[in-house]
Protein backbone atom coordinates (compact mmCIF):
# COMPACT_ATOMS: atom_id res chain seq x y z
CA UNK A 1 99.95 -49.28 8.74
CA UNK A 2 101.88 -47.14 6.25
CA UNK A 3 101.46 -47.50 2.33
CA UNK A 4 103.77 -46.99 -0.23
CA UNK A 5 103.48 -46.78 -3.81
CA UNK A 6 105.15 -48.85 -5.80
CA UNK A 7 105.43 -48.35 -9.41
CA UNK A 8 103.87 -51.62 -10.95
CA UNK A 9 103.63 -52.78 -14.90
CA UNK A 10 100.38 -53.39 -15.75
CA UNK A 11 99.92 -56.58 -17.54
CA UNK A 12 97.53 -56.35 -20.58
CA UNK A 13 94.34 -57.69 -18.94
CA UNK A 14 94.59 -54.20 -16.75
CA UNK A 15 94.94 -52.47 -19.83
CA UNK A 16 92.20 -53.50 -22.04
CA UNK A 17 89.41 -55.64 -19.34
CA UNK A 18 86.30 -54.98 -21.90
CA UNK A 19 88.40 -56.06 -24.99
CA UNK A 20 89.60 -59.05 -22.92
CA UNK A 21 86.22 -59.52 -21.43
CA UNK A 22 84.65 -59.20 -24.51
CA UNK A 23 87.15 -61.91 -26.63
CA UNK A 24 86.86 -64.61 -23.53
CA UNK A 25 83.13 -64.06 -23.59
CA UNK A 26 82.87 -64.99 -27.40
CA UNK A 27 85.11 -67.60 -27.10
CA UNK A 28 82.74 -68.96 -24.03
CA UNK A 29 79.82 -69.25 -25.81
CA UNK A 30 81.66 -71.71 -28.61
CA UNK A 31 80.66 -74.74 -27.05
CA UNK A 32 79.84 -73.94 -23.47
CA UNK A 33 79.19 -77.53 -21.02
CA UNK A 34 76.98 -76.39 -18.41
CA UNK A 35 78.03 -77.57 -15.12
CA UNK A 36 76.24 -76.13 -11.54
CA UNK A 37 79.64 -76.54 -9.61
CA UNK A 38 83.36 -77.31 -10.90
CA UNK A 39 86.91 -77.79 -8.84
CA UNK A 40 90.04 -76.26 -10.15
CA UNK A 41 93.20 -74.61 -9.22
CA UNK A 42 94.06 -71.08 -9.58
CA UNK A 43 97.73 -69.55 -9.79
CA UNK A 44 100.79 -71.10 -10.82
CA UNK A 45 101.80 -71.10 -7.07
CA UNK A 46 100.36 -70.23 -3.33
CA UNK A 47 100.35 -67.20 -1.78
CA UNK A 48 101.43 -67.13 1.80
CA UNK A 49 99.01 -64.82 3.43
CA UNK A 50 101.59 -63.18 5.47
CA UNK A 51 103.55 -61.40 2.37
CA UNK A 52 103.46 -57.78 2.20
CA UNK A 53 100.65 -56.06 0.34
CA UNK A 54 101.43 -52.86 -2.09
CA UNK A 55 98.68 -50.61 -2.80
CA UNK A 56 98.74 -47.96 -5.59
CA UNK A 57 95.91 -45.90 -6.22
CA UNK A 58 94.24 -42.56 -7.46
CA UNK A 59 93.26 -41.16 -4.13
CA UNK A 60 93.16 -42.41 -0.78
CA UNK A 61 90.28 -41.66 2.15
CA UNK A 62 91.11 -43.31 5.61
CA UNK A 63 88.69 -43.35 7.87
CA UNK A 64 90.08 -43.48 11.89
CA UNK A 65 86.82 -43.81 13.42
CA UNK A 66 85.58 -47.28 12.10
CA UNK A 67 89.44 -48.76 10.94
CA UNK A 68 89.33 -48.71 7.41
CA UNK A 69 90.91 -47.11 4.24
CA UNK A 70 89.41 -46.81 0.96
CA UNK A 71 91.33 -46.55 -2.42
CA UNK A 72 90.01 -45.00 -5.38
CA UNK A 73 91.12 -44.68 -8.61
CA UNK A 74 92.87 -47.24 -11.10
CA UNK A 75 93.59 -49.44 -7.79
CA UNK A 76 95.89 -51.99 -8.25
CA UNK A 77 97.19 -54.15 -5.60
CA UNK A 78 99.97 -56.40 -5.38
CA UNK A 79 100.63 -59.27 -3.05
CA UNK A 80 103.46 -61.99 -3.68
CA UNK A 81 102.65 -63.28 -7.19
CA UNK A 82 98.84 -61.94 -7.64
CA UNK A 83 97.86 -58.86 -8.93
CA UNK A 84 93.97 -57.44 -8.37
CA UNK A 85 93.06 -54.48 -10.35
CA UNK A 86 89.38 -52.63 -9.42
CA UNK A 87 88.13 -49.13 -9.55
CA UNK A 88 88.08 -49.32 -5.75
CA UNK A 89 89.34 -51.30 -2.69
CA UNK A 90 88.05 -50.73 0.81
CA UNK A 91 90.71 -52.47 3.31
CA UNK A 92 89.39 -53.33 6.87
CA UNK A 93 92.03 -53.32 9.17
CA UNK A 94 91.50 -55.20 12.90
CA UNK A 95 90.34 -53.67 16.15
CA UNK A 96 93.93 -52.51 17.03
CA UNK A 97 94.41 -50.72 13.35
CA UNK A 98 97.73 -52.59 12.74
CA UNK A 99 96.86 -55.47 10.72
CA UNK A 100 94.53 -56.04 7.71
CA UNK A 101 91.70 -58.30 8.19
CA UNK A 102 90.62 -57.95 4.90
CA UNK A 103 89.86 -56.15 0.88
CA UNK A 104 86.46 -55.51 -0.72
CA UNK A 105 87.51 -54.71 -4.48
CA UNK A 106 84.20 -53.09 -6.59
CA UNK A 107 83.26 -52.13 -9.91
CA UNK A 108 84.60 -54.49 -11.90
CA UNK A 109 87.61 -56.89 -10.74
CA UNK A 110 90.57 -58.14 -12.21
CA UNK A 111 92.46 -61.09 -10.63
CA UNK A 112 95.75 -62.36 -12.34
CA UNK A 113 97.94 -65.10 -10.67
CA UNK A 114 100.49 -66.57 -12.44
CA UNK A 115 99.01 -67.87 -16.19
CA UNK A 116 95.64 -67.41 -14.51
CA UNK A 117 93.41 -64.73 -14.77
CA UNK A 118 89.67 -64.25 -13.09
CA UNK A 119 87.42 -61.08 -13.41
CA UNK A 120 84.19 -60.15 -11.88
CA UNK A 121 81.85 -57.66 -10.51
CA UNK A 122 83.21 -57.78 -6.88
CA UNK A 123 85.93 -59.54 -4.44
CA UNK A 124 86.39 -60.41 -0.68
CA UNK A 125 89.70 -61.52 0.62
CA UNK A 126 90.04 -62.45 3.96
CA UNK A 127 93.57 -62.14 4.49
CA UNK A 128 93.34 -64.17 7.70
CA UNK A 129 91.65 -67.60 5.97
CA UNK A 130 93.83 -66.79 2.94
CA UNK A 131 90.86 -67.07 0.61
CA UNK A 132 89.37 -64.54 -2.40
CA UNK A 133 86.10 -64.70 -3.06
CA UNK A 134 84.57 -62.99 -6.43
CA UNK A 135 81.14 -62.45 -6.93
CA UNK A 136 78.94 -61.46 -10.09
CA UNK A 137 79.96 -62.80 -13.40
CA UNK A 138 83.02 -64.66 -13.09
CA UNK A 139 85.01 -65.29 -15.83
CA UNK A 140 88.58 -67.35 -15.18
CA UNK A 141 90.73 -67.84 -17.96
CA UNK A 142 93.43 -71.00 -17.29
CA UNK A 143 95.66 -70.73 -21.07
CA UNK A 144 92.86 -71.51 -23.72
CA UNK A 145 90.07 -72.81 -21.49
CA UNK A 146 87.77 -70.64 -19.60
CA UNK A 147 85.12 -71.05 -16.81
CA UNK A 148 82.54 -68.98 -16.33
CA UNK A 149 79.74 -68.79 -13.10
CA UNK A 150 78.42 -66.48 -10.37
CA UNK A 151 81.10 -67.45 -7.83
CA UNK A 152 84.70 -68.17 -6.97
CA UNK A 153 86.22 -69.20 -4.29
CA UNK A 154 90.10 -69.33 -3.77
CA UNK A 155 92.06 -70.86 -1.46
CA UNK A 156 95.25 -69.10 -1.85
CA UNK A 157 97.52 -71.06 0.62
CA UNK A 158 96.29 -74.32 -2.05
CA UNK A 159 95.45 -72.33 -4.68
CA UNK A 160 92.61 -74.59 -5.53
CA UNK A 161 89.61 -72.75 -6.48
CA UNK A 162 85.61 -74.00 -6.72
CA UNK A 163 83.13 -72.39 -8.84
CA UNK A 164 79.42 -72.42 -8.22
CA UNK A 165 76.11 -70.60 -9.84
CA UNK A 166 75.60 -72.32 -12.92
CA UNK A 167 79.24 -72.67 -14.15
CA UNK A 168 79.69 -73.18 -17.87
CA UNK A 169 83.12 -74.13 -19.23
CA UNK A 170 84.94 -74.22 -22.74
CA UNK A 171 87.32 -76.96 -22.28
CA UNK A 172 90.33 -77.29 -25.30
CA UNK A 173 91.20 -80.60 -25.54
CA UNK A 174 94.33 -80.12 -27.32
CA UNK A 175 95.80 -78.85 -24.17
């Protein structure tokens, strides 16, 4: 499956993820409401699975023998309406080595849909079920409230989203 790079503008999460880390964080730990598991929604709208993906990246390493392709380097990848941003993306492609079955993103994560934004340490998407999974201190930021946990789930075809792993919120009721 051929890539091509795309030039893409960066919103200012990419830019700045500790500041914006950092900031969320501090807001967070205002008045946090412990929860252990909390529903929501996650993008403005769906993302049909089947949309083209763009890749841009540092380097790329393919690797014929077991189907995959890893991208290093300031990877940001683009599908539809969301945007994911990591230091590196391994993409597993199916037996036949024409479609992608799905991402592993590492080092850090960035997730933006719409208004929404998620980061954490890792994320799965299975392009197939249509779902992102991030792992290791998630932080989502929906306009002034945030969620925080160990684990996200989104269904992007819904784009509801549940949260799990001790989940502590900062809910602005002024919204």
């Amino acid at each position: 499956m051929p890539f091509r790079s795309v030039p893409i503008l960066a919103p200012a999460v990419f830019l700045a993820p500790a500041f914006f880390l950092a900031l969320v964080l501090s807001l967070s730990l205002l008045s946090p409401v412990p929860a252990t598991a909390q529903q929501t929604a996650f993008g403005a709208t769906s993302v049909d699975p089947d949309t083209p993906v763009e890749v841009e990246s540092d380097e790329l390493r393919v690797n014929q023998a077991d189907g995959t392709a890893e991208f290093v380097g300031n990877v940001v990848i683009v599908q539809g309406v969301m945007r994911l941003g990591a230091p590196r993306v391994l993409v597993v492609y199916d037996e036949a080595g024409e479609k992608v079955r799905r991402m592993e993103a590492t080092g850090g994560v960035t997730l933006v849909s719409g208004p929404d934004a998620a980061e954490a340490q890792r994320a799965d998407y299975d392009i197939e079920a249509g779902k992102v999974r991030l792992q290791g201190d998630v932080l989502l930021v929906q306009g002034e409230s945030t969620l925080a946990s160990q684990d996200l789930t989104i269904d992007l075809t819904t784009g509801s989203a549940q949260m799990s792993g001790r989940v502590r919120t900062l809910l602005n009721p002024k919204n």
